[in-house]
Structures are given as structure tokens and as C-alpha cells.
C-alpha atoms as a PDB file:
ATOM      1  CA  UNK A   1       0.000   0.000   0.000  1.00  0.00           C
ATOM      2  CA  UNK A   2       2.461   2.454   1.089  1.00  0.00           C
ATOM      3  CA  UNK A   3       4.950   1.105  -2.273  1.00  0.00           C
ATOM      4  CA  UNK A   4       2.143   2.328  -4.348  1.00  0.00           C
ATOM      5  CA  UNK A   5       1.245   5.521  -2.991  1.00  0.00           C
ATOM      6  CA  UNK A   6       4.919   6.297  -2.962  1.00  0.00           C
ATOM      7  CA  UNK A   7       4.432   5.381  -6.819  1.00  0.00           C
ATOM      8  CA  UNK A   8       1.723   7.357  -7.214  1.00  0.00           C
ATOM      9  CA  UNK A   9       3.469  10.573  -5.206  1.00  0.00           C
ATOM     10  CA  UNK A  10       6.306  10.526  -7.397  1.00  0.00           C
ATOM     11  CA  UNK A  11       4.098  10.368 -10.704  1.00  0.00           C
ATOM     12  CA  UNK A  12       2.362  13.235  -9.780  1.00  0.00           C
ATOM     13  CA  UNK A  13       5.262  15.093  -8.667  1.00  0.00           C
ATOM     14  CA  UNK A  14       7.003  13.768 -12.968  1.00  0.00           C
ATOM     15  CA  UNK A  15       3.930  14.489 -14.234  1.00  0.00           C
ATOM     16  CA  UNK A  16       3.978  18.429 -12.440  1.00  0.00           C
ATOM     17  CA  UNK A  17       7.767  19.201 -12.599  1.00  0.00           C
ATOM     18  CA  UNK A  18       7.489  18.160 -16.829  1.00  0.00           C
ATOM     19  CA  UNK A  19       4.766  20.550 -17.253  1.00  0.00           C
ATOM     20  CA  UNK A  20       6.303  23.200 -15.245  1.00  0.00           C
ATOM     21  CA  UNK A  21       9.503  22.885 -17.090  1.00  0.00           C
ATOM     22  CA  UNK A  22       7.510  22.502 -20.522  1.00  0.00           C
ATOM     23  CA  UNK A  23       5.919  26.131 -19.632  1.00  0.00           C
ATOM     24  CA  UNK A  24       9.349  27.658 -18.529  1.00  0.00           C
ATOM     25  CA  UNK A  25      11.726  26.360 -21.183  1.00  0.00           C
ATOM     26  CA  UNK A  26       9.550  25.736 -23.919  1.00  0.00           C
ATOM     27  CA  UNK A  27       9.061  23.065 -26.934  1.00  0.00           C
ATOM     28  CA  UNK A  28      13.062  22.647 -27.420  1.00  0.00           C
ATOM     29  CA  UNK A  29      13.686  22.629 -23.317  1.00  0.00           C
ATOM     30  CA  UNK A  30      14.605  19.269 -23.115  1.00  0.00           C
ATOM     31  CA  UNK A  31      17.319  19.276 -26.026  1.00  0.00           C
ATOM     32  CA  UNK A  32      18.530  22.723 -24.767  1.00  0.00           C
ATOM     33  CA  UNK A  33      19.055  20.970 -21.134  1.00  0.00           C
ATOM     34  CA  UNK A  34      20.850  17.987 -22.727  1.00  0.00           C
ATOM     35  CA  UNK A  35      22.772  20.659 -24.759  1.00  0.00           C
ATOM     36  CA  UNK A  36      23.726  22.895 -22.093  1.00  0.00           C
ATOM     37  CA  UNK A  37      24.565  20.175 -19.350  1.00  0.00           C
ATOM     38  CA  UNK A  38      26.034  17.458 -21.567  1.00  0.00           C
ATOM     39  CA  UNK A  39      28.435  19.373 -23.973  1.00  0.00           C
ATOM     40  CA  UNK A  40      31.583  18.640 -23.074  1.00  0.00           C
ATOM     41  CA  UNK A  41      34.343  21.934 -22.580  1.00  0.00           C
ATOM     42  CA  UNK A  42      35.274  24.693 -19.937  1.00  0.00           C
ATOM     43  CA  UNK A  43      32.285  26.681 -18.131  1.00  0.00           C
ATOM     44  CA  UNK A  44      32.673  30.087 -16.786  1.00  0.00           C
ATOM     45  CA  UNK A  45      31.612  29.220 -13.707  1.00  0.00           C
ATOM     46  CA  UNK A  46      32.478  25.812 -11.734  1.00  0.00           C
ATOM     47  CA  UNK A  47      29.997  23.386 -10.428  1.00  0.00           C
ATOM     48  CA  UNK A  48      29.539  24.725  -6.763  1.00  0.00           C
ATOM     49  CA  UNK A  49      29.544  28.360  -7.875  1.00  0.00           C
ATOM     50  CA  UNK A  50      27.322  30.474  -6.164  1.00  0.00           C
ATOM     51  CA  UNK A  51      25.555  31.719  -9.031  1.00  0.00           C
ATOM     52  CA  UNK A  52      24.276  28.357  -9.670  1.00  0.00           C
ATOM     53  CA  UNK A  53      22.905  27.847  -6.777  1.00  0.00           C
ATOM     54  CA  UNK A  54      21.481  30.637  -7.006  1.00  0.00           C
ATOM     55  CA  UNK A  55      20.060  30.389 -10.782  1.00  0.00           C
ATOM     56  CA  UNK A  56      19.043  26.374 -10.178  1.00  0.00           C
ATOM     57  CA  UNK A  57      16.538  27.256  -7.533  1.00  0.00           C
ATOM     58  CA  UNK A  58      13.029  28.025  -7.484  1.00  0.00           C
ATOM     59  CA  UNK A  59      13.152  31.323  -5.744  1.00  0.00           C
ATOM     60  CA  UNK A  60      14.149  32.571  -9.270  1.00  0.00           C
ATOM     61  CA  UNK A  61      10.282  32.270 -10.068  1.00  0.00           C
ATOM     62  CA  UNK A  62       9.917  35.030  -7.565  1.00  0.00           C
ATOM     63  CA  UNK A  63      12.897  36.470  -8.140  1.00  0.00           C
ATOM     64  CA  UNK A  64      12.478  36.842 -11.560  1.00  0.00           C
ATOM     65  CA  UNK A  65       8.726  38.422 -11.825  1.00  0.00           C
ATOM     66  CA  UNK A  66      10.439  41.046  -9.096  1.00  0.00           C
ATOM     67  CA  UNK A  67      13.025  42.267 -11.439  1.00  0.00           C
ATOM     68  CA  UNK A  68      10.699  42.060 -14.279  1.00  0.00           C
ATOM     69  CA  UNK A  69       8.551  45.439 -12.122  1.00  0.00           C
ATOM     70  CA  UNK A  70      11.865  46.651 -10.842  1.00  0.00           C
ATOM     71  CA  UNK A  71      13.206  47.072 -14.243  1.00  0.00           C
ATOM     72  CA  UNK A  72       9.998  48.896 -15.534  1.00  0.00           C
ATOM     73  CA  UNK A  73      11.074  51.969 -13.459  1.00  0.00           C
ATOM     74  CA  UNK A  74      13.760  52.934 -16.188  1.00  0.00           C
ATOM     75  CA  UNK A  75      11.463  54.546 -18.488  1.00  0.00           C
ATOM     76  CA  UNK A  76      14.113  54.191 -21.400  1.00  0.00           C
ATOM     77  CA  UNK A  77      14.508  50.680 -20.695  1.00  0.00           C
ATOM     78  CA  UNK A  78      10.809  50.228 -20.495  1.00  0.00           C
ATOM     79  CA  UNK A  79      10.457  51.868 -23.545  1.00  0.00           C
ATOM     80  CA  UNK A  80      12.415  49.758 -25.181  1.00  0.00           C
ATOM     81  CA  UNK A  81      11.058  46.353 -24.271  1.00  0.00           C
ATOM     82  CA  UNK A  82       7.281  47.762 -24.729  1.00  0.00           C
ATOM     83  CA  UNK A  83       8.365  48.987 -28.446  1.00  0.00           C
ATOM     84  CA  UNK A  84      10.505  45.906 -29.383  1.00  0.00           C
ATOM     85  CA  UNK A  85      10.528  42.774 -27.037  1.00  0.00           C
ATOM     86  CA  UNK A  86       7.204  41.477 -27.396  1.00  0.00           C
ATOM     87  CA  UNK A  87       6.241  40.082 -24.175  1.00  0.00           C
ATOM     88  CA  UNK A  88       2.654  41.005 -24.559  1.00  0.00           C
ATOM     89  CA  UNK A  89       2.294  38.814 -28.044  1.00  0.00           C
ATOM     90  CA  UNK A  90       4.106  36.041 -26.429  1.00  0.00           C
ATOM     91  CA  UNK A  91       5.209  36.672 -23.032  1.00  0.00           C
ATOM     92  CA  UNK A  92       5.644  32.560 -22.736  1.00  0.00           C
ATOM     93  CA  UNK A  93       8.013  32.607 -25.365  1.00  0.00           C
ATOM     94  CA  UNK A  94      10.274  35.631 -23.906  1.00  0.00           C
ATOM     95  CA  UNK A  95      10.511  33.972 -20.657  1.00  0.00           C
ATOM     96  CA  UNK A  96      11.460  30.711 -22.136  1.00  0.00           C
ATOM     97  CA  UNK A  97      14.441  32.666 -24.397  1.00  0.00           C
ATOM     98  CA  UNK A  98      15.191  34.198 -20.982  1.00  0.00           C
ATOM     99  CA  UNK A  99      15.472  31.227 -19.322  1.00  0.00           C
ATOM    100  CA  UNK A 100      17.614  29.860 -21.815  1.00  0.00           C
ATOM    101  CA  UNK A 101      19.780  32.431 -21.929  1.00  0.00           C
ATOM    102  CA  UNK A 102      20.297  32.173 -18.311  1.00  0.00           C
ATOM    103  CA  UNK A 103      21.087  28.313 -18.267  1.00  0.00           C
ATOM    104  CA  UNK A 104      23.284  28.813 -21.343  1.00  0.00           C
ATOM    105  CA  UNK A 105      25.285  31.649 -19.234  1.00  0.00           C
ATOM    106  CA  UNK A 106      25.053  29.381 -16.144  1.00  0.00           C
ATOM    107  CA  UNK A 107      25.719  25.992 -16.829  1.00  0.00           C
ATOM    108  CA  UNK A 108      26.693  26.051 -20.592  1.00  0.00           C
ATOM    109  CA  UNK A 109      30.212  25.907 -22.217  1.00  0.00           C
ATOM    110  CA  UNK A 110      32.285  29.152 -22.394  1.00  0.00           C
ATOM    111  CA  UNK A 111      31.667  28.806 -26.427  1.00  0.00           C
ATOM    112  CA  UNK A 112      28.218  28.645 -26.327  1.00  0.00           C
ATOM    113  CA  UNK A 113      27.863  31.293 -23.310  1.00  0.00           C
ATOM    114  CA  UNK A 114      29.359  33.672 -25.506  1.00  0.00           C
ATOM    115  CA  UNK A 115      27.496  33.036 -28.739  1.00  0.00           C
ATOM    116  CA  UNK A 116      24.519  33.568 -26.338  1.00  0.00           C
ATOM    117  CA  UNK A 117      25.586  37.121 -24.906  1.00  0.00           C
ATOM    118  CA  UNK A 118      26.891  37.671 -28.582  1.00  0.00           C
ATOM    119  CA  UNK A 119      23.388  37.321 -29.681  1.00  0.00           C
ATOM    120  CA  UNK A 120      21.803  39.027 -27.525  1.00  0.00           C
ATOM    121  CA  UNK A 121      24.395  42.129 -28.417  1.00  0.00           C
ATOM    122  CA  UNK A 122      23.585  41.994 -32.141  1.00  0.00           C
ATOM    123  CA  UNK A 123      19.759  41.754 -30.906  1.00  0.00           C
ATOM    124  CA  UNK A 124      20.031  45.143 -28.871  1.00  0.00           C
ATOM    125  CA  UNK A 125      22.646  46.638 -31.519  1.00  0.00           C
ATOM    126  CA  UNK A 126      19.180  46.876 -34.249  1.00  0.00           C
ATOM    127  CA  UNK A 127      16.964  48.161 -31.474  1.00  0.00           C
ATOM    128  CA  UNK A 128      16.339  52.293 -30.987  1.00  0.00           C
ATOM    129  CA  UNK A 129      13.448  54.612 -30.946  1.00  0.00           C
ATOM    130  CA  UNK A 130      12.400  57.591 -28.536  1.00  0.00           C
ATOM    131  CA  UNK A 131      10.086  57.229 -25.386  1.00  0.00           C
ATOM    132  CA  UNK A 132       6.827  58.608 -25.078  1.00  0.00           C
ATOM    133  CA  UNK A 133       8.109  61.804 -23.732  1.00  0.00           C
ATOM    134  CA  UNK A 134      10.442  61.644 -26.741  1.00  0.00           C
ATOM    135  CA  UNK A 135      13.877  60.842 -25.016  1.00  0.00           C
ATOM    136  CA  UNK A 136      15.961  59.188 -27.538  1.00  0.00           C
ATOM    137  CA  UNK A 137      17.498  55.388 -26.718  1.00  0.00           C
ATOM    138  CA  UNK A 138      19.235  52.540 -27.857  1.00  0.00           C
ATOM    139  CA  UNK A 139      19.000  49.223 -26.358  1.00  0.00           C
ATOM    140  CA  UNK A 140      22.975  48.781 -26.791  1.00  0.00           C
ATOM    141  CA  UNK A 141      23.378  51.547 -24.664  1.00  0.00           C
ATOM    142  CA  UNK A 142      25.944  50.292 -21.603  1.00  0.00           C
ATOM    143  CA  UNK A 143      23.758  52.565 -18.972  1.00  0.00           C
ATOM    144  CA  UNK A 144      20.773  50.745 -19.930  1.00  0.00           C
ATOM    145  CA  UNK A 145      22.230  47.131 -20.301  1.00  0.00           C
ATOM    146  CA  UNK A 146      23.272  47.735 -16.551  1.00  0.00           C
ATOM    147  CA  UNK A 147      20.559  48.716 -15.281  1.00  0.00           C
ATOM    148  CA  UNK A 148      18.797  45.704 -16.507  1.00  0.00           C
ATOM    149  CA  UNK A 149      21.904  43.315 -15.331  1.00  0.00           C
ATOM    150  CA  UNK A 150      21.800  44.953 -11.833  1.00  0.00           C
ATOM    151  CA  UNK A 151      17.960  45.153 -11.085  1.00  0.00           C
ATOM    152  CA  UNK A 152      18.207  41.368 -12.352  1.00  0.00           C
ATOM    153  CA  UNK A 153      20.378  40.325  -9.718  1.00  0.00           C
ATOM    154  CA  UNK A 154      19.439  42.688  -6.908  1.00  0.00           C
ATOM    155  CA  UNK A 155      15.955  40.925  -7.283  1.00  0.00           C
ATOM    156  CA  UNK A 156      17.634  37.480  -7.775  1.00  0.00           C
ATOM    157  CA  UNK A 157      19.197  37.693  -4.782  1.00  0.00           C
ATOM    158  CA  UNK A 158      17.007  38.818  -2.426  1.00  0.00           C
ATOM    159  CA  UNK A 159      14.689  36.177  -3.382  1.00  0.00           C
ATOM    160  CA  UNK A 160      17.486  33.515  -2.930  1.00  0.00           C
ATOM    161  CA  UNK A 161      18.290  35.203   0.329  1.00  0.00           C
ATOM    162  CA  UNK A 162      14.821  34.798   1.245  1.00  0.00           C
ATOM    163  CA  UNK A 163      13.231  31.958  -0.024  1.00  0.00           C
ATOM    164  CA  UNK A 164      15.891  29.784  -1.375  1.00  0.00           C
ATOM    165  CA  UNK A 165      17.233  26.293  -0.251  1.00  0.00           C
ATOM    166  CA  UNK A 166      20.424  26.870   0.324  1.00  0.00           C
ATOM    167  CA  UNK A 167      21.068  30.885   0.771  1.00  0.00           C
ATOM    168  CA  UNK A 168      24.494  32.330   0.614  1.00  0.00           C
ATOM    169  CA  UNK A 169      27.253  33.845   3.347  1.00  0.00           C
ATOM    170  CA  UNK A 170      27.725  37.387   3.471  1.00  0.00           C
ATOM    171  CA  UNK A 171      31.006  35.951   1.353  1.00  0.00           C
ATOM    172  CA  UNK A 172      29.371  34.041  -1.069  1.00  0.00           C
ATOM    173  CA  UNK A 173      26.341  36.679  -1.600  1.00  0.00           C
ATOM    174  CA  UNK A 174      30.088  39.078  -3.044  1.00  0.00           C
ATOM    175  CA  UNK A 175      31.431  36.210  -4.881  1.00  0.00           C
ATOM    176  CA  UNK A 176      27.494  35.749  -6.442  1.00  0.00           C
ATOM    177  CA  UNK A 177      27.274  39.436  -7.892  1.00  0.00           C
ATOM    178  CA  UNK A 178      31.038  38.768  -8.940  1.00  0.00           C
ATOM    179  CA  UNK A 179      30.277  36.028 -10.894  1.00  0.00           C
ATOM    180  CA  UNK A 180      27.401  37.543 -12.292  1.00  0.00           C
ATOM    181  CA  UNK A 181      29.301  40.326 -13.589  1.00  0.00           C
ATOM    182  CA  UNK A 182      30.866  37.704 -16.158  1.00  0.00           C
ATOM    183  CA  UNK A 183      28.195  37.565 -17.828  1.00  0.00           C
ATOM    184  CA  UNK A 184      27.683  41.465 -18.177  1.00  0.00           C
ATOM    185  CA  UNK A 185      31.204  42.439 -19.206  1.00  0.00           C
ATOM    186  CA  UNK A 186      30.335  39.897 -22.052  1.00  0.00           C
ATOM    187  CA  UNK A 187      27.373  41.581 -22.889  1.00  0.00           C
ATOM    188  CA  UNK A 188      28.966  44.904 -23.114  1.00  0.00           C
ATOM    189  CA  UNK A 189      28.591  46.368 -19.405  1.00  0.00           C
ATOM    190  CA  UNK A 190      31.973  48.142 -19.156  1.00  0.00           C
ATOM    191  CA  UNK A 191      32.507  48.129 -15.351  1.00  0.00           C
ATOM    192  CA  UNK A 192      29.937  46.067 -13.796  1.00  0.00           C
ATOM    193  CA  UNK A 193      29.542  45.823 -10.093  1.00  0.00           C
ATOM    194  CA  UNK A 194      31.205  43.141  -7.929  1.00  0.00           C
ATOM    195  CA  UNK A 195      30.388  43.118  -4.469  1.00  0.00           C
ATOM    196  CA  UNK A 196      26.852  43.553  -2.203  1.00  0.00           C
ATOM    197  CA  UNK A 197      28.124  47.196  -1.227  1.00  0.00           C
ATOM    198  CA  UNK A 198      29.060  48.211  -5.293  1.00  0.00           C
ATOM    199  CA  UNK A 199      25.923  46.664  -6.170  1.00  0.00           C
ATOM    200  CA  UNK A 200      23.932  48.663  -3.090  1.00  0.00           C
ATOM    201  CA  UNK A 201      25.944  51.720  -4.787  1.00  0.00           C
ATOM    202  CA  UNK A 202      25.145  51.216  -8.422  1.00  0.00           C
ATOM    203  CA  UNK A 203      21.447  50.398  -7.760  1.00  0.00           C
ATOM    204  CA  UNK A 204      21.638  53.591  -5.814  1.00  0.00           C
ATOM    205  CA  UNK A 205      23.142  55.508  -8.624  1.00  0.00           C
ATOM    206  CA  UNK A 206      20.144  55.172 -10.836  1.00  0.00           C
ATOM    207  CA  UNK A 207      17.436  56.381  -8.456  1.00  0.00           C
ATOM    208  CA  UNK A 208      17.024  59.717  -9.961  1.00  0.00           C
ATOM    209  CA  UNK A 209      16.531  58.441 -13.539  1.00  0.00           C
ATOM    210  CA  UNK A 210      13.299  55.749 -12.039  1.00  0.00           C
ATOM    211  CA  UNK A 211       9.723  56.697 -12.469  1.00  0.00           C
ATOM    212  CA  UNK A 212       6.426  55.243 -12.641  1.00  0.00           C
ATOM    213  CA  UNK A 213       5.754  55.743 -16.085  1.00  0.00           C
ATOM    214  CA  UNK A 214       2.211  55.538 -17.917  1.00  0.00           C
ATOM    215  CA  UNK A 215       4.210  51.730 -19.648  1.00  0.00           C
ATOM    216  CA  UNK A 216       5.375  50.615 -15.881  1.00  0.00           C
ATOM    217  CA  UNK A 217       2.041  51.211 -14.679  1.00  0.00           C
ATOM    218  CA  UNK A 218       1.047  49.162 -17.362  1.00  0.00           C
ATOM    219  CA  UNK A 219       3.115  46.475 -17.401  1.00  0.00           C
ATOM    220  CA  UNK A 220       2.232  46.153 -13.413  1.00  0.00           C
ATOM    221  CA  UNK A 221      -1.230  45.849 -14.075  1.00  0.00           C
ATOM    222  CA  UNK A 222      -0.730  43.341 -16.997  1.00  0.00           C
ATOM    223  CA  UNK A 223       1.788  41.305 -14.318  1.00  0.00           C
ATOM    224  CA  UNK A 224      -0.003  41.551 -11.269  1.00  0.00           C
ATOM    225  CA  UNK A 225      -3.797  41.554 -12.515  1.00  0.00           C
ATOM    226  CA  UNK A 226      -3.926  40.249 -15.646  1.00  0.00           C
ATOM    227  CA  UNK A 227      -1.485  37.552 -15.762  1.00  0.00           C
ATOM    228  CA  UNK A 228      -1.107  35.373 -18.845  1.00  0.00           C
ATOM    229  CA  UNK A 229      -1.520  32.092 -16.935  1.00  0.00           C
ATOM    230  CA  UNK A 230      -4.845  29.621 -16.427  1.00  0.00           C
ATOM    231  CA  UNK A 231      -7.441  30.073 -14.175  1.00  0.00           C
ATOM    232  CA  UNK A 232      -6.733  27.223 -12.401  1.00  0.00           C
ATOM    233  CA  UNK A 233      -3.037  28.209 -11.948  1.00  0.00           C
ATOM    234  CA  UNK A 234      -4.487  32.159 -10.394  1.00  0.00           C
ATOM    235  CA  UNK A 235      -3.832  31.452  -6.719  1.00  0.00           C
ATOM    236  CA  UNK A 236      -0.451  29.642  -7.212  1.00  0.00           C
ATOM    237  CA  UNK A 237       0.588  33.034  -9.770  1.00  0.00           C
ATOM    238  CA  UNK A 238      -0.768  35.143  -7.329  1.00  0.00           C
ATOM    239  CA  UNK A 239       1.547  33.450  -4.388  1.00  0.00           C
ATOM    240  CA  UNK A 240       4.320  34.110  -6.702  1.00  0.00           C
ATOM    241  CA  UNK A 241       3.552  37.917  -6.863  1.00  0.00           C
ATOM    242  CA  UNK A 242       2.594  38.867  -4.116  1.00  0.00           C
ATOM    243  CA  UNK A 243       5.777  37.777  -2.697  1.00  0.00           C
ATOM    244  CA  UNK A 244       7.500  39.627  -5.819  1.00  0.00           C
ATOM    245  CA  UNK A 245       5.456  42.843  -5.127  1.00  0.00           C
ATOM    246  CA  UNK A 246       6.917  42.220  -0.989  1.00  0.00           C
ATOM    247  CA  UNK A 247      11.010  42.057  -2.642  1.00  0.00           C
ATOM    248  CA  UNK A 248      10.901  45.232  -3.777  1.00  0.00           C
ATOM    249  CA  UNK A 249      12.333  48.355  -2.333  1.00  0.00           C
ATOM    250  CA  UNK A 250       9.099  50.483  -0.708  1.00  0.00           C
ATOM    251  CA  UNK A 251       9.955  53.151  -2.611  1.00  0.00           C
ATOM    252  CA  UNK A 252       9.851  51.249  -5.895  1.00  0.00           C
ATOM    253  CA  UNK A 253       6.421  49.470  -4.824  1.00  0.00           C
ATOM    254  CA  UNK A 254       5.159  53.637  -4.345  1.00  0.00           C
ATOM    255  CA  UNK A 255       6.392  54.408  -7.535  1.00  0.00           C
ATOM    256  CA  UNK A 256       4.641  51.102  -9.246  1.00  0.00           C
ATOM    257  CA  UNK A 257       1.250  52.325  -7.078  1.00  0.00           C
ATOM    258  CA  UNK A 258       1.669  49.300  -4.801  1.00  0.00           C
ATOM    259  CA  UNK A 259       0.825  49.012  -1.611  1.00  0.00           C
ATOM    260  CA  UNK A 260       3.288  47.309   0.877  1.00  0.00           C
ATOM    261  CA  UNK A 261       2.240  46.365   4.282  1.00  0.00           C
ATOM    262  CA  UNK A 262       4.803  44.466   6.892  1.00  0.00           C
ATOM    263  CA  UNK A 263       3.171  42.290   9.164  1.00  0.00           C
ATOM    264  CA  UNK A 264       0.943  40.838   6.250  1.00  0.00           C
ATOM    265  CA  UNK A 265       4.017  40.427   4.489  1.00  0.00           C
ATOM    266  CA  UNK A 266       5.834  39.033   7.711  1.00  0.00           C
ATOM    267  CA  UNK A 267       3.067  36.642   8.708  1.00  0.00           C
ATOM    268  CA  UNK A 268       0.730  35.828   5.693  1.00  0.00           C
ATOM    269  CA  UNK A 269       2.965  36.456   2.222  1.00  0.00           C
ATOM    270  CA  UNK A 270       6.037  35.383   2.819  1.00  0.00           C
ATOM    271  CA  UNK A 271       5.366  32.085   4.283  1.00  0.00           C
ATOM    272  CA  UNK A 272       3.014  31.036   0.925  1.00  0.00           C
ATOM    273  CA  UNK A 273       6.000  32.232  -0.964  1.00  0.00           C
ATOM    274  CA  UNK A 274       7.744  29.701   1.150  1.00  0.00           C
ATOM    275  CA  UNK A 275       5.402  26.875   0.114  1.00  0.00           C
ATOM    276  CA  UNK A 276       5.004  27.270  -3.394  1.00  0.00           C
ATOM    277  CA  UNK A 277       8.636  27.476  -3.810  1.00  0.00           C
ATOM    278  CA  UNK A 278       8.973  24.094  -2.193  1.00  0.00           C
ATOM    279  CA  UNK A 279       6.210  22.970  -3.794  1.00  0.00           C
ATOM    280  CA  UNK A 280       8.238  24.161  -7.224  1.00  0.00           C
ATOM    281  CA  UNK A 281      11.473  22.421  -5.463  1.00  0.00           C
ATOM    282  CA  UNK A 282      10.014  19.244  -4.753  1.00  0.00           C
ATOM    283  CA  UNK A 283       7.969  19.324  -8.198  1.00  0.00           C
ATOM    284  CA  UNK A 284      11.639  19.999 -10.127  1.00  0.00           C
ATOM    285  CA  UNK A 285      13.321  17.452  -7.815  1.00  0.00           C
ATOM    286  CA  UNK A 286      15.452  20.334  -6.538  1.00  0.00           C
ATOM    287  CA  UNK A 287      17.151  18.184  -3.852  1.00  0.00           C
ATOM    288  CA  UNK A 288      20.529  19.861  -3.755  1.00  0.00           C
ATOM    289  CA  UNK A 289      21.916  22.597  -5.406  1.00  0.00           C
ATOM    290  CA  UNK A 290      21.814  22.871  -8.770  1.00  0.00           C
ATOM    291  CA  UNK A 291      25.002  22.302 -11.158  1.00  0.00           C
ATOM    292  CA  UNK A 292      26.113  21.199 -14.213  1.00  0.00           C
ATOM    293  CA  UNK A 293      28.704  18.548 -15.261  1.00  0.00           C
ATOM    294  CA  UNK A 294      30.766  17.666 -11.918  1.00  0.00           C
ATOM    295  CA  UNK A 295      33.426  16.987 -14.579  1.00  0.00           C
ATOM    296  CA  UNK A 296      33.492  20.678 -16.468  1.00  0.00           C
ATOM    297  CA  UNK A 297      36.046  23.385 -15.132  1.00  0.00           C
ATOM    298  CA  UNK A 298      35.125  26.975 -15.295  1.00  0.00           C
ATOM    299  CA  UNK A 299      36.989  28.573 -17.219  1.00  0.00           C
ATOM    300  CA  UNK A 300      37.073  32.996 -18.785  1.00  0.00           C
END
């Protein structure tokens, strides 16, 4: 009796972590996974890296919707990805090139972590146009490539630091943002930061260019409230955000017109962020950190 219940358990939990990773990585996720973590050659990172802990958990569902509000308060940068990127036509399809992108840079060979940073460059190089108030940009533009790089991992980290399985040391939170400025150097971010306080200092550095535009506002409501997800899947999104919505800083949740309040967050929102990223974790069979190929060193 208990054999088959067991059975049964870890069916449902197949059958749930496939269609989980079939929504995040897409039709080719499974031969991008055998791609990324079979090809043999150097990584940039090695297999107990920080960043891969940090980029193989499920607090990066959280993480991830966080920076995708945080970086709407650049109104260039918003500009840019309301004009060009598409994520209203298919918003599946940009998160599964996003998510690829991020394995490729994670756990992928140097080669083909390049070639995906070099593709994205040639992507950003065609991109251009003026925002609504009619302030020119350009999507190559190192300023704007930052900002997107460091509201990325601000938000990725905070949600690690909060609801992942394994957070980091004070140590490993600096050797983290180091690592992750790799990957911006290779996608054209001059002088990226590398440590908690130079990221604290950068993120600081923008505040006076962040705003609340008419296309943040926007894009919140389309996140928060109109979701592309199905019904049944509402209160397990809505988990996700809220907890999103709680990550960021209170000033950016004013500008955004969201209301933060502490205990509820304290008492109510964090702990179902808790349990639906274990219920991700246990659905992905996220039993350890994640890494790639014990046998691949990292390599620049």
C-alpha cells in the first residue's frame, strides 16, 4: 500500500515538474538541457559556484517576476522592451528565451555562453526609438544594459536570500554578484559591479533616472492583474507575486502604485512564498543545489 502511494506521489510530482519545465523552457527545453549540461568543454563558472545555486533554484520564479517590475522603473529601458521585445504577443516565449539564456550563461560551455551574450548584443545593436516623452534610446546603450543586469540580480538575490534552499554567506552573496558580472562584461557592461556594497551603490546611482511611467504602470497591471496564466493556476501566480510585489524596495512598490504592508508580508505572504517554492522544489526534484557537469572546469 504504502509502495504504491509512494508510486503514485512521485508520478504526480514527474507528471507536475514536466509541465512546469515545458511552460518555462519551452518546446526545445529538453534538447537545450541535454545541450547545455552534456556538452563537453570549460564553463565560466564551476559546479559549486554560487551563481548556480542561485540560478538552479526556485526562488528565481519570484525572483524573476520582481526584477521584471523593478526594471519597468527605467522609463528608457521600459520603452524599449514595450516597443521591441514582445512580451505582450508572447510573453511565454520571452521567458522561455530568458530562461535559456540564463542556463546557457550558467551551466553552458564558455563557447556557447558567448554566442549567447553575442546574440543578444547583435539583438540590442538593431533596437532604438524615442520614449513617449520623446527621449531618444538605444538598447545597446551600456547605462541601460546595466541597469537591466543589476535590477536582475538585486531581485535574484534577495529572493534567494529569502526563499531559497540553500542561501548564501555574506562571502558568497560578493562572490554571487562577482560572478554575475561575467556575464555582463560579455554583454557589453563596461565596469559592472562586484560586491553587495558596489551593487547597493550602483542600484543607488540610478534612483534619480526611475519613475512610474504611464508603460510601468502598465506592465504592473498586466503582471499583477492580468497575468497570462490559467485560471486554475491564479492562486499559485498570485503566491508568486505577491511575494514579488513584498522584494521590492518600498519606494519602488510607491512608484509602481503598490501598496506594501509588513506584518501581512511578515506573517501571511512570505510564508506562501515559502510553500510554493517548495512545492516548485520538490515538483523539479530540486534536492541539492543545482550544477552542471561535476566533470566541467570553469573557465574565462
Amino acid at each position: 500500500m504504502i509502495t504504491t502511494m509512494a508510486r503514485g506521489l512521485d508520478a504526480v510530482r514527474a507528471r507536475a515538474g514536466d509541465l512546469l519545465f515545458a511552460r518555462v523552457a519551452g518546446p526545445e527545453g529538453p534538447r537545450n538541457r541535454e545541450r547545455i549540461h552534456t556538452t563537453p568543454g570549460p564553463r565560466w563558472f564551476a559546479p559549486d559556484s554560487p551563481v548556480r545555486r542561485v540560478h538552479g533554484d526556485s526562488s528565481m520564479f519570484i525572483g524573476g517576476l520582481s526584477a521584471l517590475l523593478l526594471q519597468s522603473l527605467h522609463p528608457q529601458a521600459m520603452a524599449a522592451v514595450a516597443a521591441h521585445s514582445g512580451f505582450r504577443g508572447d510573453p511565454w516565449g520571452r521567458l522561455q528565451r530568458t530562461s535559456t539564456f540564463l542556463a546557457t550563461t550558467t551551466y553552458g560551455t564558455a563557447r556557447s555562453a558567448q554566442a549567447a551574450c553575442d546574440r543578444v548584443n547583435a539583438v540590442h545593436a538593431r533596437i532604438s526609438g524615442r520614449t513617449s516623452r520623446g527621449v531618444p534610446y538605444r538598447a545597446s546603450d551600456p547605462h541601460l544594459v546595466q541597469w537591466v543586469h543589476v535590477a536582475e540580480v538585486d531581485s535574484f538575490l534577495r529572493a534567494h536570500q529569502q526563499f531559497g534552499a540553500h542561501p548564501l554567506t555574506r562571502d558568497e552573496c560578493d562572490t554571487y554578484i562577482a560572478e554575475t558580472a561575467r556575464i555582463a562584461r560579455a554583454l557589453e557592461v563596461p565596469d559592472p559591479p562586484e560586491s553587495v556594497r558596489a551593487l547597493a551603490d550602483c542600484m543607488a546611482g540610478y534612483r534619480g533616472e526611475l519613475r512610474g511611467t504611464p508603460e510601468a504602470l502598465e506592465t504592473t497591471r498586466y503582471l499583477l492583474f492580468r497575468p497570462p496564466v490559467p485560471l486554475p493556476a491564479l492562486p499559485f501566480y498570485a503566491a508568486l507575486a505577491s511575494n514579488a510585489v513584498a522584494l521590492l524596495p518600498h519606494w519602488a512598490a510607491t512608484e509602481l502604485g503598490l501598496t506594501r504592508f509588513d506584518p501581512a508580508e511578515r506573517w501571511l505572504v512570505r510564508p506562501v512564498g515559502r510553500a510554493a517554492t517548495g512545492l516548485i522544489r520538490w515538483a523539479m526534484g530540486q534536492t541539492r543545489p543545482a550544477g552542471g557537469p561535476a566533470e566541467a572546469p570553469s573557465a574565462d
